[in-house]
Protein backbone atom coordinates (compact mmCIF):
# COMPACT_ATOMS: atom_id res chain seq x y z
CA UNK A 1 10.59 -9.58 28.48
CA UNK A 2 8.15 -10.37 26.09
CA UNK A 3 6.87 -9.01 22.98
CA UNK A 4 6.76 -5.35 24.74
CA UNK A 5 2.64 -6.05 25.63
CA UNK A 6 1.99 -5.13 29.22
CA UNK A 7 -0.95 -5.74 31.28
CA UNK A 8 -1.32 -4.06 34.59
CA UNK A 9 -3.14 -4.59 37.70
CA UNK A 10 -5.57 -3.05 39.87
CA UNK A 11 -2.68 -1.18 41.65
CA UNK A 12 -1.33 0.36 38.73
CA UNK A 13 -4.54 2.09 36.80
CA UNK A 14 -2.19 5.23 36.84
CA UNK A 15 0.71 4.13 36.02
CA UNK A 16 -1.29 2.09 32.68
CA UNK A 17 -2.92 5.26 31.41
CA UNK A 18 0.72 7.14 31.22
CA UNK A 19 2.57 3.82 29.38
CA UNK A 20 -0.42 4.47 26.83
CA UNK A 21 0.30 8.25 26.71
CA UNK A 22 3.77 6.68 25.72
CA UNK A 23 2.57 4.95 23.42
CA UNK A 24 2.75 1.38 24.74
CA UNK A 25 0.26 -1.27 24.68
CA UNK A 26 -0.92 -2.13 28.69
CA UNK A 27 -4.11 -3.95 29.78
CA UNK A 28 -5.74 -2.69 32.25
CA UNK A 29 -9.35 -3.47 34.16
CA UNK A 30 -9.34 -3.05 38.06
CA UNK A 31 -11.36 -6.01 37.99
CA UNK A 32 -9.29 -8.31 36.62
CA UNK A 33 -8.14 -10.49 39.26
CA UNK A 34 -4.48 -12.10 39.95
CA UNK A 35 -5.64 -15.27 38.50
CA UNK A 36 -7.15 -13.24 35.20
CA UNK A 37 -4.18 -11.64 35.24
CA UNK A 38 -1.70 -14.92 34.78
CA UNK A 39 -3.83 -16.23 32.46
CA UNK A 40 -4.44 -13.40 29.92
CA UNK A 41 -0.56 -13.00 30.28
CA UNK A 42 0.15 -16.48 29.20
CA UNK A 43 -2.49 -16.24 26.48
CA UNK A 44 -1.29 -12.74 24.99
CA UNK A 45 2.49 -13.00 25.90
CA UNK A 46 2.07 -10.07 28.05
CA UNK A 47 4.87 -9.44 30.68
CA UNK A 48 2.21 -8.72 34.19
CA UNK A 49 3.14 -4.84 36.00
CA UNK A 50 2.38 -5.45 39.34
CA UNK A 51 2.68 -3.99 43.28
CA UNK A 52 1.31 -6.96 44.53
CA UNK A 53 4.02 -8.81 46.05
CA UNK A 54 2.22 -12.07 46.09
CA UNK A 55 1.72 -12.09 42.92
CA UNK A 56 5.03 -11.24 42.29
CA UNK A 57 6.72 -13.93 43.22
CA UNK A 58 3.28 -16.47 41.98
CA UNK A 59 5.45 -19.23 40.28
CA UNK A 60 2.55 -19.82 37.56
CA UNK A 61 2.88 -16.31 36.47
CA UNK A 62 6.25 -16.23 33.94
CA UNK A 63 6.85 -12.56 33.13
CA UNK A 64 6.05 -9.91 35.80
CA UNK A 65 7.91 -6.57 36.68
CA UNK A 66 7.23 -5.66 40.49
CA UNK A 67 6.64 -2.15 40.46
CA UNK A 68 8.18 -0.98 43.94
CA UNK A 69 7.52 2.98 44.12
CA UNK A 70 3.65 4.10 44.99
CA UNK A 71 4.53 7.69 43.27
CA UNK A 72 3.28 7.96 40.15
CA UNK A 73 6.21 9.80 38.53
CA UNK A 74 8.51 7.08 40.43
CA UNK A 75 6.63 4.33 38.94
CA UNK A 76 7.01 5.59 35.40
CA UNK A 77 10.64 6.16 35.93
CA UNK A 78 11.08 3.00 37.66
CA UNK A 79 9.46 1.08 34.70
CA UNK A 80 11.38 2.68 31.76
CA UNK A 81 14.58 1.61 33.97
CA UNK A 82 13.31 -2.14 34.70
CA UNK A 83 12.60 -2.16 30.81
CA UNK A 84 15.39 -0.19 29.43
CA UNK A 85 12.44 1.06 26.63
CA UNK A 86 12.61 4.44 24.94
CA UNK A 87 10.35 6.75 24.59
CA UNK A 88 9.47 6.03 20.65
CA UNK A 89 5.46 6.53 19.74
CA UNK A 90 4.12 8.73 22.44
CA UNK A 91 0.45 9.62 21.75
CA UNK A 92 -0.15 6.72 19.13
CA UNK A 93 -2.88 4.71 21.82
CA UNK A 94 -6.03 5.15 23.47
CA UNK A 95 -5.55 6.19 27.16
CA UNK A 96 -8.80 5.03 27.88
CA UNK A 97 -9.21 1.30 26.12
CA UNK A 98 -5.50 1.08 24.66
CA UNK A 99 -6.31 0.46 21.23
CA UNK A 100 -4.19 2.39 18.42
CA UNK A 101 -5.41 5.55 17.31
CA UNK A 102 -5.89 5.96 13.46
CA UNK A 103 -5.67 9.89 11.88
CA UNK A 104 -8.35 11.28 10.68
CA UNK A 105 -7.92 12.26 7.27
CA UNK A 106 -10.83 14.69 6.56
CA UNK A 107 -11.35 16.63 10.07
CA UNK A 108 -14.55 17.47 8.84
CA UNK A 109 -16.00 13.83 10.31
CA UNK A 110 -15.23 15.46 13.91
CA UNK A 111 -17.10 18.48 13.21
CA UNK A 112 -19.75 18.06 15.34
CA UNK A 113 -17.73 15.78 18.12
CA UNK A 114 -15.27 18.27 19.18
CA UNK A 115 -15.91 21.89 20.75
CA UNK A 116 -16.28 24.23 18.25
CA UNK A 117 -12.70 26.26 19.10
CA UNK A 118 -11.40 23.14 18.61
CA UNK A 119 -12.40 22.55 15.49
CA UNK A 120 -11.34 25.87 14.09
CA UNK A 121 -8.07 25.94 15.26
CA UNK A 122 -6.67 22.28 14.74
CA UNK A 123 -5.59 20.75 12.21
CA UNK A 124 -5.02 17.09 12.95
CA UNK A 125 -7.28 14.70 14.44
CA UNK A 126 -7.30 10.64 15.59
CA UNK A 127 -9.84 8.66 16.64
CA UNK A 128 -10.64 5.47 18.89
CA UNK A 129 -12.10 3.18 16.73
CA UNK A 130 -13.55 0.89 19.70
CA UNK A 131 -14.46 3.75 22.08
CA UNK A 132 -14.58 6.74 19.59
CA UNK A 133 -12.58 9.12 21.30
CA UNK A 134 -11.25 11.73 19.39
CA UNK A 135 -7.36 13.13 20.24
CA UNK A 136 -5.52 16.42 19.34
CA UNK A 137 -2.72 18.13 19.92
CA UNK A 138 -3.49 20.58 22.49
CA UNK A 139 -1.90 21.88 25.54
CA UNK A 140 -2.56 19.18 27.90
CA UNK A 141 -0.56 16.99 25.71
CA UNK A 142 2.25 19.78 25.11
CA UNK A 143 2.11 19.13 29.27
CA UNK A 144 2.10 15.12 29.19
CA UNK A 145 5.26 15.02 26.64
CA UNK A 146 7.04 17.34 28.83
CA UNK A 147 6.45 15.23 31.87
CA UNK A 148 7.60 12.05 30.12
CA UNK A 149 10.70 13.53 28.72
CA UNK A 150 11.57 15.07 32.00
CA UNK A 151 11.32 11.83 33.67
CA UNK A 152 12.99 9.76 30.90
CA UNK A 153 15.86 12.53 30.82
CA UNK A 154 16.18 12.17 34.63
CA UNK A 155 16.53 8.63 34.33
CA UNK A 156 19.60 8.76 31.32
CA UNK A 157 21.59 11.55 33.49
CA UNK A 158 20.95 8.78 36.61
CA UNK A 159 22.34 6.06 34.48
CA UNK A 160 25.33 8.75 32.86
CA UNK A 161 26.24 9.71 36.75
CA UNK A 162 26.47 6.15 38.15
């Protein structure tokens, strides 16, 4: 595998938004189209995430992991095993355009960009710098890092048991 940069395609939108939440850098555009797809791969060193069996076995495409499961817990599970990644910077990209969020340092810039509960009771903010975003620690993502450690501890007692 290369490099550890992912792009995914129109099959895996889900699956791309949860590597982010993990903290790992995916493409993703459901417009992008098989050929787009080869080509961007070459030219960033990206390793293609793909259900598209044609593609899959496309011998001008050089890295591509065939995601088999349509499940979206499956397919996360399934692509921490084809990878053998760990979980190590969850939270650290944009789940919308997958750039790297950067901390706010004086919360009072998101004043008037997050609700005002919000405000008052967190302390730490990051931002999108392309799509402006703003990301805290909240419940919802209390939720998402228990679903990824769930499925990542599933997978390491599958791989203990066998």
């Amino acid at each position: 595998m290369v490099e550890n940069k992912f792009i995914a395609d129109v099959m895996l939108g889900r699956l791309a938004k949860w590597l982010r939440i993990a903290g790992i850098d995916v493409l993703y555009n459901n417009k992008f189209t098989d050929e787009q797809l080869i080509a961007i791969s070459e030219i960033e060193k990206r390793t293609i995430l793909t259900r598209d069996k044609q593609l899959a076995f496309d011998k001008k495409a050089k890295e591509i992991i065939f995601i088999e499961n349509e499940l979206i817990d499956k397919q996360i599970k399934e692509f921490f095993e084809k990878t053998n990644m760990k979980l190590k910077k969850p939270f650290t990209r944009c789940i919308i355009c997958n750039q790297e969020l950067e901390k706010i340092k004086d919360k009072t810039e998101v004043r008037n960009k997050v609700p005002a509960y919000t405000y008052l009771t967190k302390k730490e903010f990051s931002i999108c710098k392309k799509c402006g975003k703003i990301y805290w620690k909240g419940t919802h993502r209390d939720n998402m890092k228990k679903k990824l450690d769930e499925l990542i501890f599933q997978l390491q007692m599958q791989e203990i048991n066998e």
